[in-house]
C-alpha atoms as a PDB file:
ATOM      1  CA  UNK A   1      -5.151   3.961   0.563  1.00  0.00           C
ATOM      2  CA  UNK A   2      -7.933   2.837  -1.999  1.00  0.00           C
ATOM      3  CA  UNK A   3      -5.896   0.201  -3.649  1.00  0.00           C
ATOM      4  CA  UNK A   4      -5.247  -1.489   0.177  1.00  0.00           C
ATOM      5  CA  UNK A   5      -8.984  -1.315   0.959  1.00  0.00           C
ATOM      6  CA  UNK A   6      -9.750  -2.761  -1.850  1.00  0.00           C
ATOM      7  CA  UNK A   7      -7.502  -5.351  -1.780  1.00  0.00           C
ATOM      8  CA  UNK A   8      -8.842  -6.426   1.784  1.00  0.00           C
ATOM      9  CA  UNK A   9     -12.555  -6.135   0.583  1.00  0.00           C
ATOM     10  CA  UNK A  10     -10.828  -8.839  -1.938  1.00  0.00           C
ATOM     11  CA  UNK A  11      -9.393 -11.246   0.572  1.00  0.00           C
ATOM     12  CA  UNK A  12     -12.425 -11.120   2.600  1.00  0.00           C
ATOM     13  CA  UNK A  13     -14.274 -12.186  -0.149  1.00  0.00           C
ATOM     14  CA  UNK A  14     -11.722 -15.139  -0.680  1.00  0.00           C
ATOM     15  CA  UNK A  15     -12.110 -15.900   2.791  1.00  0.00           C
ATOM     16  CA  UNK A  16     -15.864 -16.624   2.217  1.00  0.00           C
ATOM     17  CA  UNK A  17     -15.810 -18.301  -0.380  1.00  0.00           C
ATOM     18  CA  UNK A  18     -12.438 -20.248  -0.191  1.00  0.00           C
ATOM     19  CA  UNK A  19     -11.106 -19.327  -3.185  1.00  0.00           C
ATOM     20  CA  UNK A  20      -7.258 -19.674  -2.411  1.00  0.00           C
ATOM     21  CA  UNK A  21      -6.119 -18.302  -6.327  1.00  0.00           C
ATOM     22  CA  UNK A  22      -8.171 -14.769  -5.201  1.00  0.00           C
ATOM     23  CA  UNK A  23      -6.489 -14.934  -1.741  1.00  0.00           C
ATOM     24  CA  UNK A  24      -3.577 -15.195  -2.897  1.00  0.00           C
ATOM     25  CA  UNK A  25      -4.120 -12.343  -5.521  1.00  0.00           C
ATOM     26  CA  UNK A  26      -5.491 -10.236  -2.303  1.00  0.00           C
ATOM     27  CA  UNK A  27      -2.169 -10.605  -0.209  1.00  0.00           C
ATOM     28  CA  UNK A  28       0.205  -9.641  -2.916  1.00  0.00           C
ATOM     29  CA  UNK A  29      -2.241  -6.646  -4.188  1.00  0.00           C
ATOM     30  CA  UNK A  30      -2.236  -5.522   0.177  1.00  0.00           C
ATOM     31  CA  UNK A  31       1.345  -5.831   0.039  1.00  0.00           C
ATOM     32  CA  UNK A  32       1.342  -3.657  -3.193  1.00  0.00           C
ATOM     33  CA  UNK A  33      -0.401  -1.252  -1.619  1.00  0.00           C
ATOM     34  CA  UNK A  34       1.864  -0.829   1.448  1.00  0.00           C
ATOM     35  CA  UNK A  35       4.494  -0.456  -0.608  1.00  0.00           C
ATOM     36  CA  UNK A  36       3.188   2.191  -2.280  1.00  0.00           C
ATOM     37  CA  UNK A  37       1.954   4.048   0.961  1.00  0.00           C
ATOM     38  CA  UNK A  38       6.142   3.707   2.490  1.00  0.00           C
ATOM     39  CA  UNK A  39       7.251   5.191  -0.851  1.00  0.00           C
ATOM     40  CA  UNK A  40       4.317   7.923  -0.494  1.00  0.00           C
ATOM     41  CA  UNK A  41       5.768   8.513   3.320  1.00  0.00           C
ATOM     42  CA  UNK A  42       9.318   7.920   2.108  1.00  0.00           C
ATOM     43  CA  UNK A  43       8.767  11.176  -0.287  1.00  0.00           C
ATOM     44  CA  UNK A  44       7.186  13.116   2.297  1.00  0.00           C
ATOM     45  CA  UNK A  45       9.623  13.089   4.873  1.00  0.00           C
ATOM     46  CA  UNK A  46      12.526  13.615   2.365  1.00  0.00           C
ATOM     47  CA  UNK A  47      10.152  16.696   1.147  1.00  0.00           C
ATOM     48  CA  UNK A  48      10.045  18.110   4.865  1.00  0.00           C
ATOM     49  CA  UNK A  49      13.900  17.416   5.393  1.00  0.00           C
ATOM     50  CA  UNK A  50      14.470  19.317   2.293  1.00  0.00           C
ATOM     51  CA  UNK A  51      12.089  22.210   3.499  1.00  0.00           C
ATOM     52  CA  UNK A  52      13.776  22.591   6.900  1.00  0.00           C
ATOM     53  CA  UNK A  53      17.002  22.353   5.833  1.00  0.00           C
ATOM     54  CA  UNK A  54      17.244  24.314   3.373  1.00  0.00           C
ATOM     55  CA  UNK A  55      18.556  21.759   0.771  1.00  0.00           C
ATOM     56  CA  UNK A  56      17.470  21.568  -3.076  1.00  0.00           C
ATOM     57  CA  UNK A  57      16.107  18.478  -4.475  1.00  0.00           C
END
């Protein structure tokens, strides 16, 4: 959740000062960042599946 805060606190700052190279850098570190949070949510829910199932892992 850090990582995609601080990647908008980045593109904001592009936004002021209209650098397009640090925009740029900000969108693909945001997307980065949501990746990482699906995987993270991904894992969870597998976790919980496991746990009510019963199933090893």
């Amino acid at each position: 959740m850090f990582q995609r805060m601080a990647a908008q606190l980045k593109r904001e700052a592009a936004l002021l000062t209209g650098d397009r190279l640090m925009a740029a850098e900000a969108r693909s570190e945001e997307a980065e960042a949501d990746l990482c949070l699906t995987w993270y949510a991904i894992m969870d829910t597998t976790r919980r599946i496991r746990l009510v199932y019963g199933v090893s892992g």
